[in-house]
Protein backbone atom coordinates (compact mmCIF):
# COMPACT_ATOMS: atom_id res chain seq x y z
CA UNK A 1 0.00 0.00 0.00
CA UNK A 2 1.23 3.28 -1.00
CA UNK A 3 0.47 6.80 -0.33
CA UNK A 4 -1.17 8.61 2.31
CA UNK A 5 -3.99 6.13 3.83
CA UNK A 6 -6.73 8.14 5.65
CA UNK A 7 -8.51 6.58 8.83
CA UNK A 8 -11.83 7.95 10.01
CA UNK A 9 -13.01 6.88 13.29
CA UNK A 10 -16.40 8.03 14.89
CA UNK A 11 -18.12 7.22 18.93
CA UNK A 12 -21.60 6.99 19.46
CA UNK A 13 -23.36 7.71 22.47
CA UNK A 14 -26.82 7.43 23.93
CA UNK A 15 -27.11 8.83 27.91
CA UNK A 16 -29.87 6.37 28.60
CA UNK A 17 -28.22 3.41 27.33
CA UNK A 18 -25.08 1.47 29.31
CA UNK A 19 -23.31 1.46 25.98
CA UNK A 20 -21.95 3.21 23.43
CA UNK A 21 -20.66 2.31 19.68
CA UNK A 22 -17.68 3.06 17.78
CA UNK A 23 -16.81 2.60 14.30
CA UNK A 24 -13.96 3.10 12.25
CA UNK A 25 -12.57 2.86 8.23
CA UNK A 26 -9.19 2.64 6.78
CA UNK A 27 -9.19 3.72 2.60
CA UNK A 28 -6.19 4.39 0.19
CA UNK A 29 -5.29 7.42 -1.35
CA UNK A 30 -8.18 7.14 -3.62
CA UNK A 31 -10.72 6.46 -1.10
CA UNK A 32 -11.44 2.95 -1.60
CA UNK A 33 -11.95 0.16 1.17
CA UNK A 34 -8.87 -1.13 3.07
CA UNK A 35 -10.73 -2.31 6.79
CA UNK A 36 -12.82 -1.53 9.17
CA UNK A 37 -14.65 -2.02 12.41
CA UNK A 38 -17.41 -1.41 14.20
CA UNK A 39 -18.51 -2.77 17.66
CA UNK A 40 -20.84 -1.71 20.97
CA UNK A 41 -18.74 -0.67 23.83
CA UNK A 42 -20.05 -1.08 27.81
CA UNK A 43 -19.77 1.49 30.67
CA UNK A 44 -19.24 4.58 28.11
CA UNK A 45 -19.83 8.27 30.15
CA UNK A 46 -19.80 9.95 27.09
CA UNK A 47 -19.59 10.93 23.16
CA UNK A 48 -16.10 12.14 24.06
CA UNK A 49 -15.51 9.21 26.17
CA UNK A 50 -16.67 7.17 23.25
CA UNK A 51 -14.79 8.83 20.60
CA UNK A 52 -11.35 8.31 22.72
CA UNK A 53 -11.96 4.69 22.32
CA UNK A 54 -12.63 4.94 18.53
CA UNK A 55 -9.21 6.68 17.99
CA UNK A 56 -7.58 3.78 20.05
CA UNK A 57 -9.17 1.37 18.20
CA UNK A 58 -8.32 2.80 15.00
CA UNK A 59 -4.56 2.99 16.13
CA UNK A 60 -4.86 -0.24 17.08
CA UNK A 61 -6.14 -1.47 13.60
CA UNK A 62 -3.60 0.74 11.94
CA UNK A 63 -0.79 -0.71 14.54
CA UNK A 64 -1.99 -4.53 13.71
CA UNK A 65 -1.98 -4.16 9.65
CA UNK A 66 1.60 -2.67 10.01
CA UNK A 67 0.58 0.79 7.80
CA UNK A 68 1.81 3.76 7.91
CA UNK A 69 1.95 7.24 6.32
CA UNK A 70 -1.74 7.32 7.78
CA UNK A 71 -3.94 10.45 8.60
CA UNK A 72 -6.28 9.61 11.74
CA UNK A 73 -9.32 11.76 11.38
CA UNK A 74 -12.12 12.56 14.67
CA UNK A 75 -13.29 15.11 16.08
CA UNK A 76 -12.19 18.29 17.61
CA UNK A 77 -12.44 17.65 21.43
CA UNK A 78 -10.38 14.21 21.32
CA UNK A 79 -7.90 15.54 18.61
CA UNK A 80 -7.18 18.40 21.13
CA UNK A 81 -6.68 15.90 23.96
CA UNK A 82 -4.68 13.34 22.25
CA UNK A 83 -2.45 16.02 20.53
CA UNK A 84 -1.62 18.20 23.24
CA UNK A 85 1.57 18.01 25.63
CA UNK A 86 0.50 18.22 28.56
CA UNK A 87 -0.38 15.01 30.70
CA UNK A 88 -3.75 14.39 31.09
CA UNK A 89 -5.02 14.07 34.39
CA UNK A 90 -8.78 14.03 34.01
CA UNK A 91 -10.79 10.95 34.38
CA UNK A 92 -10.32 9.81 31.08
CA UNK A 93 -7.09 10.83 31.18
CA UNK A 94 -5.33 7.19 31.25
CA UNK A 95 -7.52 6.41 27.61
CA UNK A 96 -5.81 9.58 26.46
CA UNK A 97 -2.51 8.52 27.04
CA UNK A 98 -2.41 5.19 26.31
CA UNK A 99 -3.36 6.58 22.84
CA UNK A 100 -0.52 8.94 22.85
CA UNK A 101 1.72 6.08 23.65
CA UNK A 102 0.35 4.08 20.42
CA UNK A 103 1.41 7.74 18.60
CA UNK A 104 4.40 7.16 19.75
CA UNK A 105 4.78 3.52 19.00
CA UNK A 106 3.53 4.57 14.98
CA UNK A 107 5.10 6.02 12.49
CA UNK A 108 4.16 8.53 10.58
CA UNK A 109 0.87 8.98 11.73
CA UNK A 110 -0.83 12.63 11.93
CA UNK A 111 -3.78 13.26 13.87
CA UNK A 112 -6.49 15.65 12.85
CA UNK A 113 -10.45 17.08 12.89
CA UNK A 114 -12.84 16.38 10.33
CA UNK A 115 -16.06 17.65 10.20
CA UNK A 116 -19.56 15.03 10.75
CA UNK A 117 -20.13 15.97 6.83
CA UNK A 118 -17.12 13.99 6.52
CA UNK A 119 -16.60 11.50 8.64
CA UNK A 120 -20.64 9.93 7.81
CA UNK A 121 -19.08 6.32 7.09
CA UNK A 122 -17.15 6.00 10.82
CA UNK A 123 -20.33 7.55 12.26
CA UNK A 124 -22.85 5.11 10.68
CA UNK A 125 -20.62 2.14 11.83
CA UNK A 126 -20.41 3.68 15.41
CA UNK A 127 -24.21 3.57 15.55
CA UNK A 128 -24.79 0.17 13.92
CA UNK A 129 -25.06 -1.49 16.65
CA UNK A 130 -27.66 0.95 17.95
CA UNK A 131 -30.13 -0.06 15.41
CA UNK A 132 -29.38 -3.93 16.54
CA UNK A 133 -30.69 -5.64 19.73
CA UNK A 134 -27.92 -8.07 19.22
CA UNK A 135 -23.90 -7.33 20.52
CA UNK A 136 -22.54 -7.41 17.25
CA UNK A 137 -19.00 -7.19 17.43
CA UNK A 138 -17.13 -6.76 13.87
CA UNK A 139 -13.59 -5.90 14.19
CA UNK A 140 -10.95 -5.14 11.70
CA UNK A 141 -13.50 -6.84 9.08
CA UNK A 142 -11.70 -6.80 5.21
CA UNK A 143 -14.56 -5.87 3.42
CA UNK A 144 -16.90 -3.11 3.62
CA UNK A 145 -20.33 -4.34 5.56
CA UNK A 146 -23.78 -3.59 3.48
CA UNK A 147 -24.82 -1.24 5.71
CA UNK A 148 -22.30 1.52 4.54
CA UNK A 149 -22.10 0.28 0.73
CA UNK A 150 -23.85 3.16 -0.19
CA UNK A 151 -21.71 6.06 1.66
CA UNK A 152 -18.76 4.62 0.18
């Protein structure tokens, strides 16, 4: 794989529910389909809280296929926390730097915002398993799922 690669990851989050969702897609330089996941996360406090775990489970997918040269797209709030220098010492503070560590373990890996208008593809696989009443867990699946053919 050459050229820049461009990961979008998204969190969902519903106050009344004990879960959240997050979803994530890798694509080449010209946009197509590399991987992906998507699964339902317990005990999330948040859309930031859930978005943190997005980004570390896109660095995590990133970190298992061995890319680099990747841009890591989210949104402002947890690009501002993962990207700044001082230690984080809020209570999701030890998510934040446990993704700063996998920064530091990647290479060539820059971090930045994107807009919802953008990022609709991470966001509809952080809320798929919203509209299931099954756990569905899909991580790091190869091809894309139906449910986001038609964003793609």
């Amino acid at each position: 794989m050459s050229g820049l690669l461009c990961m979008n990851v998204d969190g969902a989050y519903v106050s009344s529910l004990q879960y959240g969702g997050i979803g994530g897609i890798l694509r080449n330089e010209k946009g197509e389909f590399i991987a992906g996941f998507a699964y339902r996360v317990p005990n999330v406090s948040s859309a930031f809280h859930a978005e943190l775990l997005a980004i570390k489970s896109g660095l995590e997918l990133i970190q298992a296929l061995g890319v680099s040269n990747v841009a890591l797209m989210s949104s402002l709030e947890a690009v501002k926390a993962v990207t700044a220098e001082d230690h984080d010492f809020s209570t999701l503070g030890i998510i934040v730097e446990e993704i700063k560590d996998l920064l530091g373990d990647l290479l060539f890996i820059g971090v930045h915002h994107t807009y919802r208008t953008a990022n609709h593809v991470a966001h509809r696989l952080a809320g798929f398993n919203f509209d299931s009443d099954s756990d569905i867990h899909m991580e790091w699946f190869p091809q894309a799922p139906e449910c986001v053919l038609d964003a793609l």
